[in-house]
PDB file of N, CA and C in Angstrom:
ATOM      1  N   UNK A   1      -8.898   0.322 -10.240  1.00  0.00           N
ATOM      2  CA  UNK A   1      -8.849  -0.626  -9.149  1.00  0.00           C
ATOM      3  C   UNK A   1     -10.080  -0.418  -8.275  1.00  0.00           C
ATOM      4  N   UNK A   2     -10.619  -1.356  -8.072  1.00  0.00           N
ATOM      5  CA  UNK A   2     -12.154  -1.711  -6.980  1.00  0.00           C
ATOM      6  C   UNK A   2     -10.999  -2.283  -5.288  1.00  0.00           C
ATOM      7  N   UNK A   3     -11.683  -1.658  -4.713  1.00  0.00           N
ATOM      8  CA  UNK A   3     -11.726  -2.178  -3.463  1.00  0.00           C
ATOM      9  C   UNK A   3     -12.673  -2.854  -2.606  1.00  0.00           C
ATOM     10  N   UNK A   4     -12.832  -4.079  -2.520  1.00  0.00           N
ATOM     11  CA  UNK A   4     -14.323  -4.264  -1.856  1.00  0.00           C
ATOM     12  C   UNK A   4     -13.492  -4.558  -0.006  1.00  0.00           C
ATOM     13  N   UNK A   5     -14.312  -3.920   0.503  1.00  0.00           N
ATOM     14  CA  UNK A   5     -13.893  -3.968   1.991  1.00  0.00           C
ATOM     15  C   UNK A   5     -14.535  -5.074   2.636  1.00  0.00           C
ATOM     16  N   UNK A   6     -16.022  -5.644   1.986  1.00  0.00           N
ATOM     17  CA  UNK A   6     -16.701  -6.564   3.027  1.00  0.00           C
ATOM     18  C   UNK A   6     -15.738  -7.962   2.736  1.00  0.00           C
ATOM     19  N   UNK A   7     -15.076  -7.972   1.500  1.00  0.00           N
ATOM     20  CA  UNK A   7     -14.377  -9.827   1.069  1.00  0.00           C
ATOM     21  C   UNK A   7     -13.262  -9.007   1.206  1.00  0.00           C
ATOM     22  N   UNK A   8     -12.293  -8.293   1.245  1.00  0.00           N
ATOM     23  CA  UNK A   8     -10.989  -8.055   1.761  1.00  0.00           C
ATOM     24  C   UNK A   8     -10.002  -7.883   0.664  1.00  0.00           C
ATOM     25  N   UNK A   9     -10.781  -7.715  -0.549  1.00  0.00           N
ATOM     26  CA  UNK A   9     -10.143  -8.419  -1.716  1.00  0.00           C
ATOM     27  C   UNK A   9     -10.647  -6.621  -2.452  1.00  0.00           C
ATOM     28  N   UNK A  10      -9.282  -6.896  -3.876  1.00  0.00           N
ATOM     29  CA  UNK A  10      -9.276  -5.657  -4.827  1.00  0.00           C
ATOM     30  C   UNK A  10      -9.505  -6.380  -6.318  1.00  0.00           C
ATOM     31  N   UNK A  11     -10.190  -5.630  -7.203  1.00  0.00           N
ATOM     32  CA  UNK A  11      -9.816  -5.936  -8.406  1.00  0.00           C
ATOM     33  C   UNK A  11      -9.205  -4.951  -9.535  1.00  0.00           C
ATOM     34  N   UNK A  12      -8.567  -5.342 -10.107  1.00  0.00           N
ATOM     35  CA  UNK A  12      -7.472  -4.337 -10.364  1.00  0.00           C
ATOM     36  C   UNK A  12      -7.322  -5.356 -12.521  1.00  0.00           C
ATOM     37  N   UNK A  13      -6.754  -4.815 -13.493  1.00  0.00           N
ATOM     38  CA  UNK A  13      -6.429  -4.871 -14.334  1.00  0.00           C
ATOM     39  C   UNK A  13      -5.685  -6.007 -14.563  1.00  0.00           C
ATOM     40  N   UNK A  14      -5.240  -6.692 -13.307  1.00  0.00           N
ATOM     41  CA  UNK A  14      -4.325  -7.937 -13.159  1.00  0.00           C
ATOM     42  C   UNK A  14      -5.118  -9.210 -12.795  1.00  0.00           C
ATOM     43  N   UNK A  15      -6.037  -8.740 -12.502  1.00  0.00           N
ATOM     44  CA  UNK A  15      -7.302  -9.812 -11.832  1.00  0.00           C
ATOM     45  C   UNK A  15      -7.972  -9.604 -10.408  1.00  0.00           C
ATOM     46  N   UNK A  16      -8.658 -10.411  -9.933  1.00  0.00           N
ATOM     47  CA  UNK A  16      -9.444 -10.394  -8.461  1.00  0.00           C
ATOM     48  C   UNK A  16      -8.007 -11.219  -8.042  1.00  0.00           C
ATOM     49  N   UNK A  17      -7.944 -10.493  -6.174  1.00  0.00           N
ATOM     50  CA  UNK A  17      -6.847 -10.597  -5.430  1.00  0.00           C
ATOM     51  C   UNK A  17      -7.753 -10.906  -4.006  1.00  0.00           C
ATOM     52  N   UNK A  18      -7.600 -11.541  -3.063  1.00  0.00           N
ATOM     53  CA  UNK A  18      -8.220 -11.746  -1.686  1.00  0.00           C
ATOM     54  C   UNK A  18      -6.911 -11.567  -0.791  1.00  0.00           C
ATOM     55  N   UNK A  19      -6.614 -10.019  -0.433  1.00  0.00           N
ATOM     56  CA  UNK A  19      -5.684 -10.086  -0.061  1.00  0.00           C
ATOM     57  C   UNK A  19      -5.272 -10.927   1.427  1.00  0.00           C
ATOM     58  N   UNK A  20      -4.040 -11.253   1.803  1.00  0.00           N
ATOM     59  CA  UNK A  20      -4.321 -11.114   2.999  1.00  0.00           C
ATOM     60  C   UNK A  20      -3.776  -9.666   4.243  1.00  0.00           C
ATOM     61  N   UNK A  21      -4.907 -10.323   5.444  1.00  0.00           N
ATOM     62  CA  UNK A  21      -4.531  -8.876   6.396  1.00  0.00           C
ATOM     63  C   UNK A  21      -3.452  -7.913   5.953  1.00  0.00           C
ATOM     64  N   UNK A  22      -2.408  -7.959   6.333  1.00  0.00           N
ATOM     65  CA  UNK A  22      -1.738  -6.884   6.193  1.00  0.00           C
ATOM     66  C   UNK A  22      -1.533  -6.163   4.938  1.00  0.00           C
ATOM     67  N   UNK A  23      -1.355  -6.979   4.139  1.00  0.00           N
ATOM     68  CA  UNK A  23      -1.812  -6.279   2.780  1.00  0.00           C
ATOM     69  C   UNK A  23      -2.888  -5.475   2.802  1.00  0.00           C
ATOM     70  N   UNK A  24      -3.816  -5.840   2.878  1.00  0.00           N
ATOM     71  CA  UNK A  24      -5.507  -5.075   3.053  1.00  0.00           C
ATOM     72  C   UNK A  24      -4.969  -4.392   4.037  1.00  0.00           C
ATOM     73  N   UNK A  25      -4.579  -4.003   4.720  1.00  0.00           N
ATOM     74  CA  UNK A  25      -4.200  -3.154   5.841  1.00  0.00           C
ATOM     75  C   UNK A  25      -3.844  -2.060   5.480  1.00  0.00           C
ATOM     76  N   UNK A  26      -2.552  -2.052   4.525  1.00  0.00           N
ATOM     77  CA  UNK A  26      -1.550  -1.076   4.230  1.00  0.00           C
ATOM     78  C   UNK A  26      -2.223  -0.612   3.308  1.00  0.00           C
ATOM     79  N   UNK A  27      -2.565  -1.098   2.555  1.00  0.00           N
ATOM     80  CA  UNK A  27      -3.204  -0.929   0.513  1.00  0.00           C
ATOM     81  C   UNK A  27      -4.740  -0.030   1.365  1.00  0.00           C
ATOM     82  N   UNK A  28      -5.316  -0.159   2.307  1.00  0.00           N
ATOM     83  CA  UNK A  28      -6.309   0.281   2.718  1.00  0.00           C
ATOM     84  C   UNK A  28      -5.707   1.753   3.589  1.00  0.00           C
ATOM     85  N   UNK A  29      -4.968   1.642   4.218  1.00  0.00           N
ATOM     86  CA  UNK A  29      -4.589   2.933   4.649  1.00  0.00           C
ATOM     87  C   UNK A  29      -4.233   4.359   3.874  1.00  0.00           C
ATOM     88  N   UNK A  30      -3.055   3.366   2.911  1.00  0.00           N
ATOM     89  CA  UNK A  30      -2.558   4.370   1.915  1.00  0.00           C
ATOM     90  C   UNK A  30      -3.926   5.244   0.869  1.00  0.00           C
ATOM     91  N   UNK A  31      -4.818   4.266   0.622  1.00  0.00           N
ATOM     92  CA  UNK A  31      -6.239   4.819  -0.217  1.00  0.00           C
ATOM     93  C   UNK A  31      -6.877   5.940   0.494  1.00  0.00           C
ATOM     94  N   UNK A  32      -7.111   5.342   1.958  1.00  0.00           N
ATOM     95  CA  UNK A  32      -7.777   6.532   2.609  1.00  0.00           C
ATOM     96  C   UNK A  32      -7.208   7.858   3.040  1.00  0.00           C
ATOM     97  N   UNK A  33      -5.862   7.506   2.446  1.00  0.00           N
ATOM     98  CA  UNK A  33      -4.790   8.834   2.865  1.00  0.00           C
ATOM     99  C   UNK A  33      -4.502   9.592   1.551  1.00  0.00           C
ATOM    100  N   UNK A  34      -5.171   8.981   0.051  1.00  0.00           N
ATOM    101  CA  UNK A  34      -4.706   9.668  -1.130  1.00  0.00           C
ATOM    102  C   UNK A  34      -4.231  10.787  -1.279  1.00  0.00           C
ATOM    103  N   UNK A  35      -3.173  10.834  -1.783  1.00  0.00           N
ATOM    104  CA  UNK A  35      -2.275  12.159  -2.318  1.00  0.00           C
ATOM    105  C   UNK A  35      -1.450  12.506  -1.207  1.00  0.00           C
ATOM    106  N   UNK A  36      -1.415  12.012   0.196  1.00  0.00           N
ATOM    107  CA  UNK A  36      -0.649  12.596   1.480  1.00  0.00           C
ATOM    108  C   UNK A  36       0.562  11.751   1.693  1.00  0.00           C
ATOM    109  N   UNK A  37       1.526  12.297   1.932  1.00  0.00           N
ATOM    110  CA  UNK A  37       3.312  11.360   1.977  1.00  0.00           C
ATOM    111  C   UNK A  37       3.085  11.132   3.235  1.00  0.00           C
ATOM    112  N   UNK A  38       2.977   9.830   3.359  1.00  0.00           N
ATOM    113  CA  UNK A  38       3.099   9.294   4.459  1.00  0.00           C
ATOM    114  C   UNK A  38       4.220   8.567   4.617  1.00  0.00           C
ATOM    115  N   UNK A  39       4.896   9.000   6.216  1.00  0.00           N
ATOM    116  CA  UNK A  39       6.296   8.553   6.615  1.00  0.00           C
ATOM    117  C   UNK A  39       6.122   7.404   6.597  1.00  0.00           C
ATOM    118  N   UNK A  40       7.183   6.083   7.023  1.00  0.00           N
ATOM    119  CA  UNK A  40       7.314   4.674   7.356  1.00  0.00           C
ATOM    120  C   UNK A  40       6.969   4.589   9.046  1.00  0.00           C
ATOM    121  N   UNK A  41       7.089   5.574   9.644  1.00  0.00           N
ATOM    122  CA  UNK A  41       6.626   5.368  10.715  1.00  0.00           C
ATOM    123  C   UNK A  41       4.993   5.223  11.261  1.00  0.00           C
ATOM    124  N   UNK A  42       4.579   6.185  10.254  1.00  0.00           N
ATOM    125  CA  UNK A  42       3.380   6.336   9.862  1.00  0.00           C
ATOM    126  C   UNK A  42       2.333   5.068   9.657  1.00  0.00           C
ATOM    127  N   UNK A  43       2.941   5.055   8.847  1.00  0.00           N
ATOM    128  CA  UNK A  43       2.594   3.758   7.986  1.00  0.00           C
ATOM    129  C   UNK A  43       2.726   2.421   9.233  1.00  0.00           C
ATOM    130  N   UNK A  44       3.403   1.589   9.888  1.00  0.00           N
ATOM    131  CA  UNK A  44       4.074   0.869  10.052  1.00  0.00           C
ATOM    132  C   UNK A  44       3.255   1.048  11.756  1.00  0.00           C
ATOM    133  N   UNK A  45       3.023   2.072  12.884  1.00  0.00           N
ATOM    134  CA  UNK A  45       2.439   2.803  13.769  1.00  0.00           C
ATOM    135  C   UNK A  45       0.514   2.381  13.351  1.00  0.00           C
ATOM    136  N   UNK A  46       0.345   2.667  12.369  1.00  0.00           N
ATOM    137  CA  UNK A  46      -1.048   2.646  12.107  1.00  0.00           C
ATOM    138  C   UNK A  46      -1.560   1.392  12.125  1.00  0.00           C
ATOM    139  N   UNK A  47      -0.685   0.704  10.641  1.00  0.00           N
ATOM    140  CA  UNK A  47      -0.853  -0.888  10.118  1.00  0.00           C
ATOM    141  C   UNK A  47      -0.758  -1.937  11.436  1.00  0.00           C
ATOM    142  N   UNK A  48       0.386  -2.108  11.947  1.00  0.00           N
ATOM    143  CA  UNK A  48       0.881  -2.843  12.548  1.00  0.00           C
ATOM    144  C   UNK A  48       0.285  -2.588  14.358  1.00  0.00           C
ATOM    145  N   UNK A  49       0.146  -1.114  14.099  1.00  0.00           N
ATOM    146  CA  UNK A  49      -0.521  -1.242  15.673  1.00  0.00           C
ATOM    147  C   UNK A  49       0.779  -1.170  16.506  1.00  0.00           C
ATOM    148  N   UNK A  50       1.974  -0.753  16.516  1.00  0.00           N
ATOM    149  CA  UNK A  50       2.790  -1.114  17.330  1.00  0.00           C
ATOM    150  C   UNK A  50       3.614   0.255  17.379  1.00  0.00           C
ATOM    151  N   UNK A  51       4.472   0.006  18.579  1.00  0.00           N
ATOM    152  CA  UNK A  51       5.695   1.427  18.341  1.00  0.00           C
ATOM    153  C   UNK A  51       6.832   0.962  16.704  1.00  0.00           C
ATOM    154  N   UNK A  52       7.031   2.144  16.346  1.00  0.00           N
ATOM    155  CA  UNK A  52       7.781   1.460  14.697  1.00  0.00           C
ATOM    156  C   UNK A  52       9.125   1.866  15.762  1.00  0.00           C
ATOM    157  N   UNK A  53       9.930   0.619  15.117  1.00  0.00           N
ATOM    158  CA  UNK A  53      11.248   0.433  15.620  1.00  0.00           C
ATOM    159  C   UNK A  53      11.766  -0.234  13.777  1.00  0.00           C
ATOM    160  N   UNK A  54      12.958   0.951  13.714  1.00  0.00           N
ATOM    161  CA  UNK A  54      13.456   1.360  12.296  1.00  0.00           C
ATOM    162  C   UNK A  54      13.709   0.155  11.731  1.00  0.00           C
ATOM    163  N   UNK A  55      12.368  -0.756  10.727  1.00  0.00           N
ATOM    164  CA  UNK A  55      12.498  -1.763  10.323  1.00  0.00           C
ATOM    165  C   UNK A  55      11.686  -1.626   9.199  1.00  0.00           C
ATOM    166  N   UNK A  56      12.460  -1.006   8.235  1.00  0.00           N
ATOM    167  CA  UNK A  56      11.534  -0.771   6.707  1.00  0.00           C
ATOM    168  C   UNK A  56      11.105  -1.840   5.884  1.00  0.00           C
ATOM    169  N   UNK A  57      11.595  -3.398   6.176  1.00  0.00           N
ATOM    170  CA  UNK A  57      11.800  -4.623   5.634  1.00  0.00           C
ATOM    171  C   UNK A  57      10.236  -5.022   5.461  1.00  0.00           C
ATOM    172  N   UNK A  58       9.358  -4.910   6.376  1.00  0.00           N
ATOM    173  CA  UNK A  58       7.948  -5.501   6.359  1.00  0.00           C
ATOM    174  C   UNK A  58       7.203  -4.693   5.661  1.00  0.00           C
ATOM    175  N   UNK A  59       7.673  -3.364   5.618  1.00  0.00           N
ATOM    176  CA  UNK A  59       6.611  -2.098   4.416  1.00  0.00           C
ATOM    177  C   UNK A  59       7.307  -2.278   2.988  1.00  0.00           C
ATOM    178  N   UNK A  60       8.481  -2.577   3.303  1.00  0.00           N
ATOM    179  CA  UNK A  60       9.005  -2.840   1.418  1.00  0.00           C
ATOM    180  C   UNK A  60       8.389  -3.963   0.717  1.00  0.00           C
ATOM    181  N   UNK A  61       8.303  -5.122   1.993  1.00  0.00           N
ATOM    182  CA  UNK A  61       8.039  -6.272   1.319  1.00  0.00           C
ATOM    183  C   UNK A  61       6.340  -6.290   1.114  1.00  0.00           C
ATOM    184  N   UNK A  62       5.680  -5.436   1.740  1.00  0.00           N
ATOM    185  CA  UNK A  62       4.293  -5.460   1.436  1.00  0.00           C
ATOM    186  C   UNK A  62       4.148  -4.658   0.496  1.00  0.00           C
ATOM    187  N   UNK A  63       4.672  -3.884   0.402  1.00  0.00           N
ATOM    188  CA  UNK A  63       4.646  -2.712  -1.137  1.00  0.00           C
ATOM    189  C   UNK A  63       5.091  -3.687  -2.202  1.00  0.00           C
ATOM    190  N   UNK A  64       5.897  -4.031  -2.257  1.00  0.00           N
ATOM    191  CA  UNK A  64       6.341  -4.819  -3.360  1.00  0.00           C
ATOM    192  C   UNK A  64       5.177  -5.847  -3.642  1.00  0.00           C
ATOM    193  N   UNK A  65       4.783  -6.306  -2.719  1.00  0.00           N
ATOM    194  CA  UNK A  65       3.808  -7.993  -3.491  1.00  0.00           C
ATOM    195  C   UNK A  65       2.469  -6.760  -4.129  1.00  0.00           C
ATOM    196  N   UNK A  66       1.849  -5.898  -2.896  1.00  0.00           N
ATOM    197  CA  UNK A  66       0.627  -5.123  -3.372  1.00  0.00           C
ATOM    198  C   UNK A  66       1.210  -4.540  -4.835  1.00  0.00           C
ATOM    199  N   UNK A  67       2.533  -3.978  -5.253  1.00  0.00           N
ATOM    200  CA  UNK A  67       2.522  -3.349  -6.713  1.00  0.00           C
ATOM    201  C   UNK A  67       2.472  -4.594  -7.750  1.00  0.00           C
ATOM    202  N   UNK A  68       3.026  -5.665  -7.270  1.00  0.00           N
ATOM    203  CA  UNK A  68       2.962  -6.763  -7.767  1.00  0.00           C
ATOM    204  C   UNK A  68       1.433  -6.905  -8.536  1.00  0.00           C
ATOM    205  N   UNK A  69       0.781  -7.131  -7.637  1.00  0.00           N
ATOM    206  CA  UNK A  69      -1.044  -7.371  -7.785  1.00  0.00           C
ATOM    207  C   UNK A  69      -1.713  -5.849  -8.241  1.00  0.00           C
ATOM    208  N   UNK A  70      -1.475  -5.002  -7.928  1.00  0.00           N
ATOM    209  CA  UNK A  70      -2.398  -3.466  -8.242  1.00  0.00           C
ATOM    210  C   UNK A  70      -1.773  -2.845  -9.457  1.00  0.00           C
ATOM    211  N   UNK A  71      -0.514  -3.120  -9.843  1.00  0.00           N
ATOM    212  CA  UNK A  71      -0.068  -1.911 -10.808  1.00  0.00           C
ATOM    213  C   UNK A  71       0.087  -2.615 -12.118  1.00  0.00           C
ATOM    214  N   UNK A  72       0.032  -2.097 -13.255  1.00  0.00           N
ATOM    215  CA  UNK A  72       0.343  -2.717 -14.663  1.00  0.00           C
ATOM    216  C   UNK A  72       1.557  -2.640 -14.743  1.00  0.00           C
ATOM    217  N   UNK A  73       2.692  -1.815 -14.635  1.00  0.00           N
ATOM    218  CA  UNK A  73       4.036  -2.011 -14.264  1.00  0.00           C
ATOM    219  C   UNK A  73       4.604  -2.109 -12.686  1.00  0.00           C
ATOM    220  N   UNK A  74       4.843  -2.817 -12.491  1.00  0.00           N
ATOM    221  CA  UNK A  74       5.577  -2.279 -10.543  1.00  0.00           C
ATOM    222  C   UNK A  74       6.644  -1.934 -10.981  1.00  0.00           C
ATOM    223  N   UNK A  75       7.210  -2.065 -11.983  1.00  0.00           N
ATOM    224  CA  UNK A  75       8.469  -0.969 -12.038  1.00  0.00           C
ATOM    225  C   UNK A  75       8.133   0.408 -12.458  1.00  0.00           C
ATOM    226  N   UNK A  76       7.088   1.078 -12.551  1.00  0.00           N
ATOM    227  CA  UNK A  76       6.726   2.396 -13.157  1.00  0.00           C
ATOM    228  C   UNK A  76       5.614   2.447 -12.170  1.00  0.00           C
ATOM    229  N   UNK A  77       5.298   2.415 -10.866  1.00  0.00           N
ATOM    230  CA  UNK A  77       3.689   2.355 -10.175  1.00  0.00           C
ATOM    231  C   UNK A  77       3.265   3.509 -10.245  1.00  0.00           C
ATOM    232  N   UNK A  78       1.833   3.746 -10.481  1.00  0.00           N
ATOM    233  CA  UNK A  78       0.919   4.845 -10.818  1.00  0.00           C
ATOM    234  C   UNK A  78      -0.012   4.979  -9.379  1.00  0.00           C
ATOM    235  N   UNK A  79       0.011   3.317  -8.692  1.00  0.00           N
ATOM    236  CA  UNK A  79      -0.999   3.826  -7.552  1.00  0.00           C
ATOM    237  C   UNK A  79      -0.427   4.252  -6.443  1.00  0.00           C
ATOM    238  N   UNK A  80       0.812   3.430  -5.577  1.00  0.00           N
ATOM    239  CA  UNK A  80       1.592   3.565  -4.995  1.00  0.00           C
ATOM    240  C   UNK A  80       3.205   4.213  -5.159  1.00  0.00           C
ATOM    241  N   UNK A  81       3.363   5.232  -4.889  1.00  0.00           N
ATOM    242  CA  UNK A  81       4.541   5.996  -5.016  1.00  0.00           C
ATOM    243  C   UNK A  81       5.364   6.113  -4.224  1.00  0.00           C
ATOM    244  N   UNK A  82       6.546   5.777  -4.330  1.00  0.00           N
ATOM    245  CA  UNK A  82       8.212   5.750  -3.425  1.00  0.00           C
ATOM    246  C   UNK A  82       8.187   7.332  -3.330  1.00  0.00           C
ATOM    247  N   UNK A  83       8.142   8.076  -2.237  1.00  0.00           N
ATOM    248  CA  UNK A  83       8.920   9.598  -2.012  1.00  0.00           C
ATOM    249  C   UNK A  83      10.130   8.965  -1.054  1.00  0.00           C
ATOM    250  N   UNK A  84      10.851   9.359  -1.905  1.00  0.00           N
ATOM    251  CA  UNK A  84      12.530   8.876  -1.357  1.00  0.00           C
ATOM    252  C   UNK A  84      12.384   9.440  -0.278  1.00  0.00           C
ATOM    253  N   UNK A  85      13.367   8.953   0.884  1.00  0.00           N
ATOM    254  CA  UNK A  85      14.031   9.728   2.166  1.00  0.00           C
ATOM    255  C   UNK A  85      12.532   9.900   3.111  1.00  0.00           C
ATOM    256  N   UNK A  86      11.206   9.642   2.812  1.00  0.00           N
ATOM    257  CA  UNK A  86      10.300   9.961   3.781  1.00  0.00           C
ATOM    258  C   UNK A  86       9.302   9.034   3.487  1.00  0.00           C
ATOM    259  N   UNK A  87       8.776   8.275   2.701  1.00  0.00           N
ATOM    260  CA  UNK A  87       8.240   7.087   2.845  1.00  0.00           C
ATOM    261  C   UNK A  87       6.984   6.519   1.249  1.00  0.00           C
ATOM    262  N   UNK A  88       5.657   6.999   1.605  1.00  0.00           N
ATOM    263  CA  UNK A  88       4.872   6.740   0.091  1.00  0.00           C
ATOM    264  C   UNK A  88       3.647   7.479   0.023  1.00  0.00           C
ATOM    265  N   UNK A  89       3.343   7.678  -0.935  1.00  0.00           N
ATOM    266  CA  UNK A  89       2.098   7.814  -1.117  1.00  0.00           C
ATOM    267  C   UNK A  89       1.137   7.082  -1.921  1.00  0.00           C
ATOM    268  N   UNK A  90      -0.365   7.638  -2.207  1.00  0.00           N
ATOM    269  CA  UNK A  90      -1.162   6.709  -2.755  1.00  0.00           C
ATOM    270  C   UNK A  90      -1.807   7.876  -3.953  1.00  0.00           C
ATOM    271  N   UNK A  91      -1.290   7.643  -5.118  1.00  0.00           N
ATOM    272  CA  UNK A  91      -1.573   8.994  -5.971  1.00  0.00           C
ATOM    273  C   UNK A  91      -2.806   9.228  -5.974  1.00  0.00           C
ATOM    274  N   UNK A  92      -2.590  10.607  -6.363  1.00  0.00           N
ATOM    275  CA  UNK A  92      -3.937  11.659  -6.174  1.00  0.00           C
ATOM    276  C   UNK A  92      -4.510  11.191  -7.672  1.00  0.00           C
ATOM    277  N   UNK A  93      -3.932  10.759  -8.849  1.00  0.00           N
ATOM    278  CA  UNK A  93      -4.473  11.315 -10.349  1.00  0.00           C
ATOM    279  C   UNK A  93      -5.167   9.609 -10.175  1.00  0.00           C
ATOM    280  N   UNK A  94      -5.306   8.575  -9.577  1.00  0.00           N
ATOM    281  CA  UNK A  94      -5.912   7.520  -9.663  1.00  0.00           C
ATOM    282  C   UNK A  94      -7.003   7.454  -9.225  1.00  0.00           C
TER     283      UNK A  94
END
């Protein structure tokens, strides 16, 4: 997977993607954080810019479309990883 930061957009095995903001947001955080479990608060505090008030609905649903577009399986993801009970990471072996 390519990340180009100046067009906002990734290319990945699935094709060229122009994400939008928040996508590029999250998918950009998690990269620069590789290999580190980052909580939902974390996540959600950084992205969003805001106090996180316990609403996992907007990080699931952005994880889900980004594995959608970045991973060759989203049911098996290699880039983005579920750590149950504390939130995701962005694997180290990619």
């Amino acid at each position: 997977m390519t990340i180009d930061f100046n067009s906002r957009s990734i290319v990945t095995i699935n094709g060229e993607y122009e994400l939008p903001p928040k996508e590029f947001d999250l998918l950009l955080f998690l990269a620069k954080n590789q290999g580190k479990i980052l909580t939902k608060q974390q996540i959600y505090e950084k992205v969003w810019g805001e106090e996180y008030v316990y609403d996992d609905s907007n990080i699931m649903a952005i994880i889900s479309r980004l594995r959608k577009k970045i991973e060759e399986n989203p049911g098996s993801p290699k880039y983005i990883q579920t750590v149950k009970g504390i939130g995701y990471r962005f694997s180290k072996e990619v």
